[in-house]
PDB file of N, CA and C in Angstrom:
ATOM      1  N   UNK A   1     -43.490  26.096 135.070  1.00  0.00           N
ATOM      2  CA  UNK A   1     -43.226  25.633 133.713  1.00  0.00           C
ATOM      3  C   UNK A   1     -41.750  25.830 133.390  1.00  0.00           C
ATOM      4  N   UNK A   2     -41.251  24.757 132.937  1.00  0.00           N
ATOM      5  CA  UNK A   2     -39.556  24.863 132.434  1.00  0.00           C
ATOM      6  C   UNK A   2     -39.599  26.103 130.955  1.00  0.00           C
ATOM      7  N   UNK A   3     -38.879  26.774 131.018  1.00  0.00           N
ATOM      8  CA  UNK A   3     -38.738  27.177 129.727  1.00  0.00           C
ATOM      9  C   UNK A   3     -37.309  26.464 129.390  1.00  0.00           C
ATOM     10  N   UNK A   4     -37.547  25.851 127.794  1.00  0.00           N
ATOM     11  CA  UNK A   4     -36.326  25.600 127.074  1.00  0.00           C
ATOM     12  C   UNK A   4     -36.382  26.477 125.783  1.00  0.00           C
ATOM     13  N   UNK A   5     -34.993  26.884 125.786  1.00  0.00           N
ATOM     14  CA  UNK A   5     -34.529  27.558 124.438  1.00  0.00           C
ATOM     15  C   UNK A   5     -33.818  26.205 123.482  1.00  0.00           C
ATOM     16  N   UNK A   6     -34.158  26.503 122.282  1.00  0.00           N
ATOM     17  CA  UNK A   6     -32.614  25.800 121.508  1.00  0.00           C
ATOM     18  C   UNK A   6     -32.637  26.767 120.769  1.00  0.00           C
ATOM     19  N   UNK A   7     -30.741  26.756 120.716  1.00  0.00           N
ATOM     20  CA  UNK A   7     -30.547  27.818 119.387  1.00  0.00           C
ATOM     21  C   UNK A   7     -30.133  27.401 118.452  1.00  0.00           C
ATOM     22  N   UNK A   8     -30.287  28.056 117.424  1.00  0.00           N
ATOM     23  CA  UNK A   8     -29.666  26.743 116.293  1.00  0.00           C
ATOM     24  C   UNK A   8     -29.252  27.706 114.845  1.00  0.00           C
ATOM     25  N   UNK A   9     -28.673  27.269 114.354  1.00  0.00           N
ATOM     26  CA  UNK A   9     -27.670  27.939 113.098  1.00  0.00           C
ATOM     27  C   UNK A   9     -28.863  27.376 111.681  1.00  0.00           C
ATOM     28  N   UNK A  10     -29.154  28.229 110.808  1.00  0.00           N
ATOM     29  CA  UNK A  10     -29.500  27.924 109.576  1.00  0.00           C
ATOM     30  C   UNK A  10     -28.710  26.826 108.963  1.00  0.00           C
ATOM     31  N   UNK A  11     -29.378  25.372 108.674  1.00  0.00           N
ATOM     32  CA  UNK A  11     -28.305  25.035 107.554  1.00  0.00           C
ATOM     33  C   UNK A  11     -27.523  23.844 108.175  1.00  0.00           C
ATOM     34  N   UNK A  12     -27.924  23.542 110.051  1.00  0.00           N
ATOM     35  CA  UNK A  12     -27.088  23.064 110.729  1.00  0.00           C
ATOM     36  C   UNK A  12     -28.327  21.885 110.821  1.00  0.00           C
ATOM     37  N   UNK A  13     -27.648  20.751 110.573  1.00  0.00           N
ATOM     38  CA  UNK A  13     -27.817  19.356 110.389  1.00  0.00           C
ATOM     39  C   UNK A  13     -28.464  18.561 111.743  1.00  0.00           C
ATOM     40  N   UNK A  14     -26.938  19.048 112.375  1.00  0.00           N
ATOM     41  CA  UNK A  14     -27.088  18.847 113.940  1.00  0.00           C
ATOM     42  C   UNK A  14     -28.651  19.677 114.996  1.00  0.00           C
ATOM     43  N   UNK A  15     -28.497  20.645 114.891  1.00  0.00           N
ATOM     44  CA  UNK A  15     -29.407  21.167 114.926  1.00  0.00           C
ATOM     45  C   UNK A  15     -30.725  21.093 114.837  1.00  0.00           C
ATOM     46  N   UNK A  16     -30.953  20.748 113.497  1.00  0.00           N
ATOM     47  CA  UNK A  16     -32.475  19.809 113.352  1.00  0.00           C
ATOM     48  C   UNK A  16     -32.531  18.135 114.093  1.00  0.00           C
ATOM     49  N   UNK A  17     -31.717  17.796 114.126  1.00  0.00           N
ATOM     50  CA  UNK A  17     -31.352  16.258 114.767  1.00  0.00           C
ATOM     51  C   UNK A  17     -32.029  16.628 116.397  1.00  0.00           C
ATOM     52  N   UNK A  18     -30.611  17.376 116.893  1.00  0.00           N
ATOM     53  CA  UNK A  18     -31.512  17.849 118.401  1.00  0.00           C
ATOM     54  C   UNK A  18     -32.694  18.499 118.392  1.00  0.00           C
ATOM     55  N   UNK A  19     -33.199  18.757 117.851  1.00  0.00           N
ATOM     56  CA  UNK A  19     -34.948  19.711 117.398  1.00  0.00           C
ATOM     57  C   UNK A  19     -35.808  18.832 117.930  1.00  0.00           C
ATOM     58  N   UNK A  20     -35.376  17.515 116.887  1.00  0.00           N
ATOM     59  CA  UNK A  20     -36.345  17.185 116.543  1.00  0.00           C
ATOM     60  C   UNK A  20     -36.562  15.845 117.824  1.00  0.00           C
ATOM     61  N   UNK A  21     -35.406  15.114 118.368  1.00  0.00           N
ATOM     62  CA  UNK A  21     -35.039  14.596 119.502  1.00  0.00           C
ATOM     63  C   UNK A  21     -35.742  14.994 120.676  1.00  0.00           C
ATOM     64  N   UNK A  22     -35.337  16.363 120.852  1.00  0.00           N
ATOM     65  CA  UNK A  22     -36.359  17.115 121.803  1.00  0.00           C
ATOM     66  C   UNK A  22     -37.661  17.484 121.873  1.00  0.00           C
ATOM     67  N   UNK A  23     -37.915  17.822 120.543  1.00  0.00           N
ATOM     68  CA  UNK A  23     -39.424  17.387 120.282  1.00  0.00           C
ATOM     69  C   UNK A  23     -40.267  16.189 121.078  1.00  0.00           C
ATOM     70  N   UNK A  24     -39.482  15.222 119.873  1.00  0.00           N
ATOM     71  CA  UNK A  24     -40.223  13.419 120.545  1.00  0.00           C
ATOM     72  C   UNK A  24     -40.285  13.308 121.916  1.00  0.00           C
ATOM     73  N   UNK A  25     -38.896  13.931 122.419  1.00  0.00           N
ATOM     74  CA  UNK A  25     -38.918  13.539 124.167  1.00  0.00           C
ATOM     75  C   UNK A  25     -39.730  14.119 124.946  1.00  0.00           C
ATOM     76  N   UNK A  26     -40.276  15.506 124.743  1.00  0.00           N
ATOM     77  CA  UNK A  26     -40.771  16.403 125.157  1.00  0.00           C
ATOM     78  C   UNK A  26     -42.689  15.596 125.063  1.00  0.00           C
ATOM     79  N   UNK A  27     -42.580  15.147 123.768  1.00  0.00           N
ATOM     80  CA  UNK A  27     -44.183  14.503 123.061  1.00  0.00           C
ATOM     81  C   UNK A  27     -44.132  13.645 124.480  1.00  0.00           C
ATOM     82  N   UNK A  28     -43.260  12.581 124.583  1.00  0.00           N
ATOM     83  CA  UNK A  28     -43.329  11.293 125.214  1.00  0.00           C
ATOM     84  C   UNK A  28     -43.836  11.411 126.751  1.00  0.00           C
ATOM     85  N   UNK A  29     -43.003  12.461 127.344  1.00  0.00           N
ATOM     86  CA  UNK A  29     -42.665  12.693 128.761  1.00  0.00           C
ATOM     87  C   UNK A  29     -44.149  12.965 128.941  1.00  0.00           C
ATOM     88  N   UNK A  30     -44.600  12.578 130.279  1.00  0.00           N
ATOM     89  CA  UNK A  30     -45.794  12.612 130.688  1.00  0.00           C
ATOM     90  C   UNK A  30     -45.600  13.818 132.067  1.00  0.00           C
ATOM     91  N   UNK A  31     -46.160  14.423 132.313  1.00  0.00           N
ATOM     92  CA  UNK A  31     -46.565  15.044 133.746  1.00  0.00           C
ATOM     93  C   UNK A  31     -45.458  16.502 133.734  1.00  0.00           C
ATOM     94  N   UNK A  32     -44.541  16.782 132.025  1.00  0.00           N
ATOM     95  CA  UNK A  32     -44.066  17.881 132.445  1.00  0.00           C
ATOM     96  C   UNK A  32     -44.195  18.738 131.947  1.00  0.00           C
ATOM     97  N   UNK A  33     -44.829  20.082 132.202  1.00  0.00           N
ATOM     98  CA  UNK A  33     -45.179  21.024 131.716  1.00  0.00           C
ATOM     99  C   UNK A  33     -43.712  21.967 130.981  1.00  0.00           C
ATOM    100  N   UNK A  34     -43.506  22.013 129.495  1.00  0.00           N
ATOM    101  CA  UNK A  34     -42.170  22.947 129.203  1.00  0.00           C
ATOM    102  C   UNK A  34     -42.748  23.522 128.193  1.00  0.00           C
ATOM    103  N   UNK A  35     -41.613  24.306 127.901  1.00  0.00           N
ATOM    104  CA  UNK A  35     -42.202  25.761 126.746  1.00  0.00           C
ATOM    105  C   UNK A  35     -40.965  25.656 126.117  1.00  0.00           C
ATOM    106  N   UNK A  36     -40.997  25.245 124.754  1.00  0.00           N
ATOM    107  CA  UNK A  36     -39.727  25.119 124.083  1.00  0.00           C
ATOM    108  C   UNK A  36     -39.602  26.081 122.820  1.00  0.00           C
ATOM    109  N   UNK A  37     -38.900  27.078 122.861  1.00  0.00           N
ATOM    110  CA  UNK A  37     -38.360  28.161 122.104  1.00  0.00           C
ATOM    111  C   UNK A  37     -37.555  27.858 120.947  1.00  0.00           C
ATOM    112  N   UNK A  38     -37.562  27.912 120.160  1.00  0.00           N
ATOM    113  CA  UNK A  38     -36.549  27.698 118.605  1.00  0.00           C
ATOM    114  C   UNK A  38     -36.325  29.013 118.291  1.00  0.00           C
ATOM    115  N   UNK A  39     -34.556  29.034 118.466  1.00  0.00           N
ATOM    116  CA  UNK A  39     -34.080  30.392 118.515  1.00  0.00           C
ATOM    117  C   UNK A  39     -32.822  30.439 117.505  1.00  0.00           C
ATOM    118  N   UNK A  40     -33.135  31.497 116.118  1.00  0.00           N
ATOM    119  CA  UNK A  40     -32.268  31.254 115.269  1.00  0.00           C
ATOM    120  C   UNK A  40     -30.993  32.004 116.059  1.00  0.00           C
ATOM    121  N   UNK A  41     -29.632  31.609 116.234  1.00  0.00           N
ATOM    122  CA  UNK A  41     -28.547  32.282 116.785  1.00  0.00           C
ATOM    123  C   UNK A  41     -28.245  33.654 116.102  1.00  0.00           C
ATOM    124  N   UNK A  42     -28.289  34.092 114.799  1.00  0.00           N
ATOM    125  CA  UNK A  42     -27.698  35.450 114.011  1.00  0.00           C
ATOM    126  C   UNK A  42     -29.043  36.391 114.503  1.00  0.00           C
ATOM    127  N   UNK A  43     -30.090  35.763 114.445  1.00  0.00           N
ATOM    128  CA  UNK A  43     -31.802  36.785 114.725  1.00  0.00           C
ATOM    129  C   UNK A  43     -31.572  37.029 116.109  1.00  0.00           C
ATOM    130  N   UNK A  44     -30.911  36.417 116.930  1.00  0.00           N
ATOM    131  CA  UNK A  44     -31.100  36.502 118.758  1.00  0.00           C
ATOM    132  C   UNK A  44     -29.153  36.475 118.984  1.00  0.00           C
ATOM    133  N   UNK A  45     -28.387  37.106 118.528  1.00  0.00           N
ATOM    134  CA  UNK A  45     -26.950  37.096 118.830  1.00  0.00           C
ATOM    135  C   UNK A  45     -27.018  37.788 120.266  1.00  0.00           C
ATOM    136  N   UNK A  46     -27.990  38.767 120.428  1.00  0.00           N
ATOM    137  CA  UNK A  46     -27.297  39.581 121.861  1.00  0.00           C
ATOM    138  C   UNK A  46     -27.798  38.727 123.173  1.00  0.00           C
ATOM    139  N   UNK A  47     -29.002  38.172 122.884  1.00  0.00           N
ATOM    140  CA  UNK A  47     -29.223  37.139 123.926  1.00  0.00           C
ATOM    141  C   UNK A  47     -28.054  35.752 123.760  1.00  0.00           C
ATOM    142  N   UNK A  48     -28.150  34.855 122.920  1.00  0.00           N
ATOM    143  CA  UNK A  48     -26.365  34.513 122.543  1.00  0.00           C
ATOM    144  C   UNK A  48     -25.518  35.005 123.528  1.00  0.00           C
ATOM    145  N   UNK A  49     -24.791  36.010 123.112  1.00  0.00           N
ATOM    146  CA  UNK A  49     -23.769  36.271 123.651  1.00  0.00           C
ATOM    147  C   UNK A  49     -23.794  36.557 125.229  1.00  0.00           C
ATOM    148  N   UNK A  50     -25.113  37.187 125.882  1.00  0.00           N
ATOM    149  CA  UNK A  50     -25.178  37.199 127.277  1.00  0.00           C
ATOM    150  C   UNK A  50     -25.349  35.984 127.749  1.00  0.00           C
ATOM    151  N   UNK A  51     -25.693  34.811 126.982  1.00  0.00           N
ATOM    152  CA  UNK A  51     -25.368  33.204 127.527  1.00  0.00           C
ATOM    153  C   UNK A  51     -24.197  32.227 127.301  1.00  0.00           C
ATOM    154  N   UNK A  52     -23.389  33.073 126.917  1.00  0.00           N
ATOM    155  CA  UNK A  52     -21.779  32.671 126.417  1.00  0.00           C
ATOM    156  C   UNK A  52     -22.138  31.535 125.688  1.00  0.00           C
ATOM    157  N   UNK A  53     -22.929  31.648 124.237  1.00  0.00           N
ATOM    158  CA  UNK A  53     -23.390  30.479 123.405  1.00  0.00           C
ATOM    159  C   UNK A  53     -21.756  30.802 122.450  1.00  0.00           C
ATOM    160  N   UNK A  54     -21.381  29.787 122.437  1.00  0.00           N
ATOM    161  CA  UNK A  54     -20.051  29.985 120.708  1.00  0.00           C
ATOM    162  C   UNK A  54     -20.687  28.993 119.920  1.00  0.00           C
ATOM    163  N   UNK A  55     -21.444  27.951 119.976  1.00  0.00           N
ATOM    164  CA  UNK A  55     -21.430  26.690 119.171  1.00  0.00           C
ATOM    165  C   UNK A  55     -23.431  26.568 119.294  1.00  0.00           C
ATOM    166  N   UNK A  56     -23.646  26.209 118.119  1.00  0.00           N
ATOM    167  CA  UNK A  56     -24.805  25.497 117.968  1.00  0.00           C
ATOM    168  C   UNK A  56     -24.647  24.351 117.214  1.00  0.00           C
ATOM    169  N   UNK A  57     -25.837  23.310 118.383  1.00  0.00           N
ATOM    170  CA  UNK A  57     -26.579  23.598 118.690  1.00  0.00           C
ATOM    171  C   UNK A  57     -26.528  24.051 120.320  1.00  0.00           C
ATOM    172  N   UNK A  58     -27.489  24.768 120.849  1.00  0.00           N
ATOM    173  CA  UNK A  58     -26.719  25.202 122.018  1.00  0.00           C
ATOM    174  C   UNK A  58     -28.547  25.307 122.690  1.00  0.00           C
ATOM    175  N   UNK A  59     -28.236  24.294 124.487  1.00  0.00           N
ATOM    176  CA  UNK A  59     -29.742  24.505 124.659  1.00  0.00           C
ATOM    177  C   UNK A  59     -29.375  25.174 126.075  1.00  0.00           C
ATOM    178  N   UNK A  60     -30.810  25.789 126.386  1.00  0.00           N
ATOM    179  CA  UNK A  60     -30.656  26.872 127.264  1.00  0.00           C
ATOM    180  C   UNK A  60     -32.085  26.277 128.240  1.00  0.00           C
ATOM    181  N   UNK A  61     -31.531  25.931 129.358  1.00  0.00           N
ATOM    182  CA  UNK A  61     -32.663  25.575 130.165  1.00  0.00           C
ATOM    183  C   UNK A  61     -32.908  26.219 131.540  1.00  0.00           C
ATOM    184  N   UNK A  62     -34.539  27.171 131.570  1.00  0.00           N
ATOM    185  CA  UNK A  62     -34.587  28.173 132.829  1.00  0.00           C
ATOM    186  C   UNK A  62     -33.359  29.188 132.652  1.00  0.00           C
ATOM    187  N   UNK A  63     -33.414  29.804 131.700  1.00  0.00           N
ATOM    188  CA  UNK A  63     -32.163  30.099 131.459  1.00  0.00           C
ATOM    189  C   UNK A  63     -30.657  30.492 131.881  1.00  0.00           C
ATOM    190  N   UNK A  64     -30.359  29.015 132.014  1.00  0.00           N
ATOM    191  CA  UNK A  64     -29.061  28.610 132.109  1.00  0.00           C
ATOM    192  C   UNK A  64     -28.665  27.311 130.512  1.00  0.00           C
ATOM    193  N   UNK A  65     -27.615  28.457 130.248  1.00  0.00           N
ATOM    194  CA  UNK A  65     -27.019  27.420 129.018  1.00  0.00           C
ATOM    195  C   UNK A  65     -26.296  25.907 129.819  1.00  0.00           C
ATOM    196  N   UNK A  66     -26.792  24.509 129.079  1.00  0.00           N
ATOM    197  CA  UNK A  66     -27.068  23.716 129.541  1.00  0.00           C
ATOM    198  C   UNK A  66     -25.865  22.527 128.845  1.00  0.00           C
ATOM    199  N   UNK A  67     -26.014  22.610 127.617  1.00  0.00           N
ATOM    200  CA  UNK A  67     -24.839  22.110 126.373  1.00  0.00           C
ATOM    201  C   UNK A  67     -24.851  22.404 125.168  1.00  0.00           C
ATOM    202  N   UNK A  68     -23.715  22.910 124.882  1.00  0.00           N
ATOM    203  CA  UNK A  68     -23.532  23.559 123.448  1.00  0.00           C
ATOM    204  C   UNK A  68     -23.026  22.658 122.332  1.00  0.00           C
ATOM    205  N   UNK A  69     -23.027  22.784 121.362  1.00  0.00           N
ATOM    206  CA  UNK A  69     -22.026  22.114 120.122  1.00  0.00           C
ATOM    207  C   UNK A  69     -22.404  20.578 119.924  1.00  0.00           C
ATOM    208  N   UNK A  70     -22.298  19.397 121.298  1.00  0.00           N
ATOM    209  CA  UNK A  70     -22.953  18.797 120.634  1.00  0.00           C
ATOM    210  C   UNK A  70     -23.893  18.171 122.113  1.00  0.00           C
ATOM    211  N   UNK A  71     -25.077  18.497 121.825  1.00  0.00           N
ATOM    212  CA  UNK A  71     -26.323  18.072 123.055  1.00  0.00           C
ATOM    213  C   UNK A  71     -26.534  16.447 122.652  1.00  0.00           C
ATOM    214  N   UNK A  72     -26.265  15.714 123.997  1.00  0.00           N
ATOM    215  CA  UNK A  72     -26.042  13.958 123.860  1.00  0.00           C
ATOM    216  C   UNK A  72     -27.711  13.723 124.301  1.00  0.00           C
ATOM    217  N   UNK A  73     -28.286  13.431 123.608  1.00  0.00           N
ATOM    218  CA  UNK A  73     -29.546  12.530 123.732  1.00  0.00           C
ATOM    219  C   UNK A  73     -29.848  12.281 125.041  1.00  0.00           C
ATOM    220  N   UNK A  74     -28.847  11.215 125.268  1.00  0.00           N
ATOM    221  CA  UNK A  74     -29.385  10.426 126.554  1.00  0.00           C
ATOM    222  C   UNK A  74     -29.027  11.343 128.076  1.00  0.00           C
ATOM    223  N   UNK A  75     -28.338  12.326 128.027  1.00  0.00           N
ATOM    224  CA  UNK A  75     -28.503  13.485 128.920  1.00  0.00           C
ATOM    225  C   UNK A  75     -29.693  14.041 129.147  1.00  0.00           C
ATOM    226  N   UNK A  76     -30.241  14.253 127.756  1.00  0.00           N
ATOM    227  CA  UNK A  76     -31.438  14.974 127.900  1.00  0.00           C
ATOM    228  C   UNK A  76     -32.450  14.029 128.078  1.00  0.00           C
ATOM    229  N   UNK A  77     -32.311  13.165 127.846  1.00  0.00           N
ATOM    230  CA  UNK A  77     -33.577  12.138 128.213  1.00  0.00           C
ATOM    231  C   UNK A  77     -33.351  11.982 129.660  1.00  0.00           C
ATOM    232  N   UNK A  78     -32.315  11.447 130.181  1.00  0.00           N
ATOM    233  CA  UNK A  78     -32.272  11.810 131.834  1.00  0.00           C
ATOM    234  C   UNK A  78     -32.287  12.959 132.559  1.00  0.00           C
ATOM    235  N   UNK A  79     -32.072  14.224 132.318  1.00  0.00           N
ATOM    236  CA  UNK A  79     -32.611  15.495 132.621  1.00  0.00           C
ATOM    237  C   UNK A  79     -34.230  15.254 132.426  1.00  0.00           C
ATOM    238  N   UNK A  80     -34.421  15.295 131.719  1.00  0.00           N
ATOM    239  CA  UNK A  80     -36.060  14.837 130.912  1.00  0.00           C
ATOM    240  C   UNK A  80     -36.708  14.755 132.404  1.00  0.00           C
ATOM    241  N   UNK A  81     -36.482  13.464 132.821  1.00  0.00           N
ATOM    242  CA  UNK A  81     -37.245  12.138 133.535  1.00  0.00           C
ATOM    243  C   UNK A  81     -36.524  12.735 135.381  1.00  0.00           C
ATOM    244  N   UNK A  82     -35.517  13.430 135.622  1.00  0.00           N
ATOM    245  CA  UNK A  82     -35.876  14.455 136.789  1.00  0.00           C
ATOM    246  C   UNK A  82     -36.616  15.071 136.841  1.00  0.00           C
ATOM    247  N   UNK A  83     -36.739  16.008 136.113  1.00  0.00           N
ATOM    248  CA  UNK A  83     -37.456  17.031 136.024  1.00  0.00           C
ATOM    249  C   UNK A  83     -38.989  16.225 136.193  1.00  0.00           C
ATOM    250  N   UNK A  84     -39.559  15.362 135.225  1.00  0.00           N
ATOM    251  CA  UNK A  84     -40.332  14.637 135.949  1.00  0.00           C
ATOM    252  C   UNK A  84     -40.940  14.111 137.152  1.00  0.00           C
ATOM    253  N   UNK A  85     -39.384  13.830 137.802  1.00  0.00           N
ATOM    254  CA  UNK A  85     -39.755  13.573 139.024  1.00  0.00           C
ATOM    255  C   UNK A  85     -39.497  14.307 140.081  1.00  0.00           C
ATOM    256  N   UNK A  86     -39.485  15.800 139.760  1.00  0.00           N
ATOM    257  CA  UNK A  86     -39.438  17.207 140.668  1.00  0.00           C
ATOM    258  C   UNK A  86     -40.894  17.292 140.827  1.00  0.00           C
ATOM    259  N   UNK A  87     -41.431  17.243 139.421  1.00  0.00           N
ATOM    260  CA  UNK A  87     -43.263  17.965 139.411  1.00  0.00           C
ATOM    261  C   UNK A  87     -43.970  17.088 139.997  1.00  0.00           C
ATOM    262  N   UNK A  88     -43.789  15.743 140.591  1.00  0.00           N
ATOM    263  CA  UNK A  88     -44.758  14.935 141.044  1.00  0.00           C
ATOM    264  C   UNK A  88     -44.768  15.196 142.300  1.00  0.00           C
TER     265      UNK A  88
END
């Protein structure tokens, strides 16, 4: 099972945008098992900082920080659809 983190700042716009992006993609994707974490950054700073997070939104995949500040859609939709085609 993939674990994904996102971390995300109270208040941050962006943030809910990628949430919710990842959500849908996550709904859509067929055959991949993930575990997606919503991680406020000030409640979880020391994990943060051992992933050299400075910017949210900031996603953390298997944990390895993956893209911070601003996570591009269509990255993650093509990450997405590997990972897909690892589990088959």
């Amino acid at each position: 099972m993939i674990e994904i983190e996102l971390f995300r700042s109270p208040y941050c716009t962006r943030c809910e945008s990628v949430l919710r992006a990842l959500r849908e993609r996550l709904s859509i994707v067929n055959g991949l098992a993930a575990r997606l974490e919503e991680r406020d950054v000030l409640q979880h700073i020391d994990r943060a900082v051992e992933l050299g997070i400075l910017q949210t939104p900031a996603l953390v995949i298997d944990g390895t920080l993956v893209q911070q500040g601003h996570v591009d859609a269509s990255a993650l939709e093509q990450w997405l659809s590997t990972q897909v085609g690892r589990a088959r």
